[in-house]
C-alpha atoms as a PDB file:
ATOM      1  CA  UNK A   1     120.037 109.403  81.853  1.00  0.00           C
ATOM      2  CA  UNK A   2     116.343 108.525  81.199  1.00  0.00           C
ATOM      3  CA  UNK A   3     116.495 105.536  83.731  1.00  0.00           C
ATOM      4  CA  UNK A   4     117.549 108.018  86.469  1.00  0.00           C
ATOM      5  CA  UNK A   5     115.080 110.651  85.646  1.00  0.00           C
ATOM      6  CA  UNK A   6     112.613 107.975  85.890  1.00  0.00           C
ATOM      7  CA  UNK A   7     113.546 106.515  89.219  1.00  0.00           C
ATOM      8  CA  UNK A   8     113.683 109.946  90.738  1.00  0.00           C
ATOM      9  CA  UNK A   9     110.231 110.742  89.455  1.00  0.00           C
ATOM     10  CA  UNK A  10     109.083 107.100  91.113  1.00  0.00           C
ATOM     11  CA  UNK A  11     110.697 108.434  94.258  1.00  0.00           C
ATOM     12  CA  UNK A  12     109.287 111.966  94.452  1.00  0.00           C
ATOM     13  CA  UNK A  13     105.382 110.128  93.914  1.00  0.00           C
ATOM     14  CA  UNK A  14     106.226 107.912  96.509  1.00  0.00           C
ATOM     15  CA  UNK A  15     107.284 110.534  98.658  1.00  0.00           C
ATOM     16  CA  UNK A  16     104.107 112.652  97.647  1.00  0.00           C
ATOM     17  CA  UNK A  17     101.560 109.823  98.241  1.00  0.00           C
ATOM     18  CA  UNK A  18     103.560 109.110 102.029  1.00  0.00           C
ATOM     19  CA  UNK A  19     102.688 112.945 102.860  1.00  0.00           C
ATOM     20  CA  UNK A  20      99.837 112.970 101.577  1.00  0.00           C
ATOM     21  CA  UNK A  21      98.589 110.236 104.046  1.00  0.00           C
ATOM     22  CA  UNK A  22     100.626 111.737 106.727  1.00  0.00           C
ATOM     23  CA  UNK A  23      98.883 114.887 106.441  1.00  0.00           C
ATOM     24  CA  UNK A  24      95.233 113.817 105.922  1.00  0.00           C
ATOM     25  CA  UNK A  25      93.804 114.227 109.252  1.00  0.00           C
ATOM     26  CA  UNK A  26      91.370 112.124 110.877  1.00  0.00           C
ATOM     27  CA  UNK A  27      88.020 110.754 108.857  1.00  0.00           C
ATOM     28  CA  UNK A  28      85.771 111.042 111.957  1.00  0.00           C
ATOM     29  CA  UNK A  29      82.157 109.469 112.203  1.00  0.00           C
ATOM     30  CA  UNK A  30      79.498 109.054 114.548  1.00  0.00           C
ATOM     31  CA  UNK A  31      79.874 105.469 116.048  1.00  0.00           C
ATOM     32  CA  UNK A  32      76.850 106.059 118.730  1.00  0.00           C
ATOM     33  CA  UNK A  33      74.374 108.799 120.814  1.00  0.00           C
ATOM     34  CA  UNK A  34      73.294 108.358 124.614  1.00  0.00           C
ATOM     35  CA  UNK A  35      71.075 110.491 126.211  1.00  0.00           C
ATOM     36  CA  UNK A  36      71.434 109.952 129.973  1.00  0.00           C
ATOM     37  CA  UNK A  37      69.147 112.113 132.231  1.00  0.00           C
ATOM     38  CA  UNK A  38      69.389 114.014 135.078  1.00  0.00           C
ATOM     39  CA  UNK A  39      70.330 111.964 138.130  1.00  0.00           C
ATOM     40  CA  UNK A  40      69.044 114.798 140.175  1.00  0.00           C
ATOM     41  CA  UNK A  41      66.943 117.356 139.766  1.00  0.00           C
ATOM     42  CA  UNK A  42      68.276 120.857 138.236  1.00  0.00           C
ATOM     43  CA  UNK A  43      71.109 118.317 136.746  1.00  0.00           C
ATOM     44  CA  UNK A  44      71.609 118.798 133.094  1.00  0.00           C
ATOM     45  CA  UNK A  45      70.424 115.803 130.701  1.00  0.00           C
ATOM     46  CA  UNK A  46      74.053 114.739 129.163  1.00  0.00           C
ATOM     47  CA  UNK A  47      74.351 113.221 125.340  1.00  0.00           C
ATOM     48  CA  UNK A  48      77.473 111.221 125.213  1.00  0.00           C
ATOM     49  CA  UNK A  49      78.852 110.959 121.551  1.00  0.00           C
ATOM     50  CA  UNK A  50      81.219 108.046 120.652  1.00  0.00           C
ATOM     51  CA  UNK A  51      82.883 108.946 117.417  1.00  0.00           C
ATOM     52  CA  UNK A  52      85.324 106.564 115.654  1.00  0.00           C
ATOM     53  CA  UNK A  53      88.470 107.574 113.641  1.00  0.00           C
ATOM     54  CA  UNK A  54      89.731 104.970 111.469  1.00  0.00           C
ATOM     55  CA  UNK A  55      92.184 106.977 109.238  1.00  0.00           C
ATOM     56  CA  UNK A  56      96.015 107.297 110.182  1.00  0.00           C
ATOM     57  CA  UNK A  57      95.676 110.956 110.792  1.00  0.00           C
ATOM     58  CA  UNK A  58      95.058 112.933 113.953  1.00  0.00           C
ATOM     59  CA  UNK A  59      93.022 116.339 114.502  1.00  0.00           C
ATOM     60  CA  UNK A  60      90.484 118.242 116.276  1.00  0.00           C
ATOM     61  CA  UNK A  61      86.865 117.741 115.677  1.00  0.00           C
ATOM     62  CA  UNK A  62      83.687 119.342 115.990  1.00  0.00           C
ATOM     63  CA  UNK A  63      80.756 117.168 117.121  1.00  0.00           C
ATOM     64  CA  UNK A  64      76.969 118.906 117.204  1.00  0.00           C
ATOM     65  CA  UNK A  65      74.238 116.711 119.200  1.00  0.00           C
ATOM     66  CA  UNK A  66      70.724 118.307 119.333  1.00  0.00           C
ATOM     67  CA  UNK A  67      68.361 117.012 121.833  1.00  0.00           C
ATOM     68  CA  UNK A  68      64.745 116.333 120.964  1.00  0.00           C
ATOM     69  CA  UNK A  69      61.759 116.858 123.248  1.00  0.00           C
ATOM     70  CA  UNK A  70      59.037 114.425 122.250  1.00  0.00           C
ATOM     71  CA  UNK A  71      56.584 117.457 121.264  1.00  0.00           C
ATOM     72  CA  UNK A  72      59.340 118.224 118.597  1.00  0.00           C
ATOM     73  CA  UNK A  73      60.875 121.183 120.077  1.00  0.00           C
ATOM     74  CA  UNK A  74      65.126 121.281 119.385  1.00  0.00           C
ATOM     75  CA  UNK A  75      68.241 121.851 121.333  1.00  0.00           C
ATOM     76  CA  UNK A  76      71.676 121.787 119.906  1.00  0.00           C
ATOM     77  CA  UNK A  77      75.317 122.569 121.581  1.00  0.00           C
ATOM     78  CA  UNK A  78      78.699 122.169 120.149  1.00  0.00           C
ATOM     79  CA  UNK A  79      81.978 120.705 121.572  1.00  0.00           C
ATOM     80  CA  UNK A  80      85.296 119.862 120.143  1.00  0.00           C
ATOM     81  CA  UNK A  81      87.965 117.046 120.923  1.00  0.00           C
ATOM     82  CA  UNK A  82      90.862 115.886 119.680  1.00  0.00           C
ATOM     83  CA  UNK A  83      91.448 112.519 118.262  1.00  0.00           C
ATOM     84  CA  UNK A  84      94.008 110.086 117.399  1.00  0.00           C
ATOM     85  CA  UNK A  85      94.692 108.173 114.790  1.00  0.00           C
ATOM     86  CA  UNK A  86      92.590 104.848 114.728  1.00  0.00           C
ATOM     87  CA  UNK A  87      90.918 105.664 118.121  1.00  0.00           C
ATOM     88  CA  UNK A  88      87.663 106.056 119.245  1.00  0.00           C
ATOM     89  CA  UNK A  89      86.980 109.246 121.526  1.00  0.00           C
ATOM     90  CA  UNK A  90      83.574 110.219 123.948  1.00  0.00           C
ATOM     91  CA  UNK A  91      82.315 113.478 123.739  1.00  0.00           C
ATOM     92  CA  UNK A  92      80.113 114.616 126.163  1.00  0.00           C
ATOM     93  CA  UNK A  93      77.707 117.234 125.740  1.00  0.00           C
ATOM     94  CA  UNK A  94      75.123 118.331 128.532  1.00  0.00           C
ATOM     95  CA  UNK A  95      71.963 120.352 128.077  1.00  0.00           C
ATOM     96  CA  UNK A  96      70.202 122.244 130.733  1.00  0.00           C
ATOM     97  CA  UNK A  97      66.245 121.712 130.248  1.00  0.00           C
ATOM     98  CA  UNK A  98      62.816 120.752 131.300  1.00  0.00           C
ATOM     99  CA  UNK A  99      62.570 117.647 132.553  1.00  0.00           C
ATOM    100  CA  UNK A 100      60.729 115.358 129.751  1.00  0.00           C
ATOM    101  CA  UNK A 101      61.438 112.443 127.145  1.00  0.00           C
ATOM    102  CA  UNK A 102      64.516 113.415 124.899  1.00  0.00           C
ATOM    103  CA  UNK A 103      66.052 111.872 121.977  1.00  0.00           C
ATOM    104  CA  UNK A 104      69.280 112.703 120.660  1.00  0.00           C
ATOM    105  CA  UNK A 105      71.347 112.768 116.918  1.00  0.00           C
ATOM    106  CA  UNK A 106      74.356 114.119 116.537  1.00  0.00           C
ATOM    107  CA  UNK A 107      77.227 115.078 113.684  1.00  0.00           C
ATOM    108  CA  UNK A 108      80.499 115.502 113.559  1.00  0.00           C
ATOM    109  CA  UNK A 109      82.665 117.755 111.432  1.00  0.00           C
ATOM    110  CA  UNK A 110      86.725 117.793 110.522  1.00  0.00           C
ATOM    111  CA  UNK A 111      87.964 120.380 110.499  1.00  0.00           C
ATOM    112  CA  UNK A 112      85.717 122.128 112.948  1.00  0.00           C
ATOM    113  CA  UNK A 113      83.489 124.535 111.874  1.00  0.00           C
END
């Protein structure tokens, strides 16, 4: 009796620690930020976020870039995707501003905000 209560304790873990994993959802980071600018003018500067997934579990995602003018002053938008699991997805984000030098940083956040 104490070997099968045993085993079926054995089996329900193993059956917790496979759901668990199923269930997770994605562990998303920031793989790499581009800042393209406009190819003409009144065309919006666009900050392409690469963000990597490299859990089993799928999900929607939040990524934030903010855009940096070289005299400091700060532009941020928000987009969300969906990702698979072990993937890599491109989120592109574009910001309508003065034409100038920009740098760009971005996060991302699972579940979305």
């Amino acid at each position: 009796m104490k070997l099968l209560f045993a085993a079926g304790m054995v089996c329900f873990a193993g059956l917790v620690v496979l759901f668990s994993l199923r269930c997770s959802g994605p562990r998303p980071t920031v793989a790499s930020v581009e800042v393209t600018p406009p190819e003409t003018e009144g065309s919006p500067y666009v900050v392409e976020v690469t963000v990597e997934n490299e859990s089993r579990g799928n999900g929607e995602i939040e990524v934030e870039a903010v855009l940096r003018s070289a005299s400091g002053r700060e532009y941020s938008a928000n987009e969300t995707a969906k990702v698979r699991a072990r993937s890599n997805v491109i989120v592109v984000i574009e910001f309508s501003v003065e034409p100038g030098e920009y740098t760009a940083t971005a996060t991302v956040d699972y579940p979305p905000r």
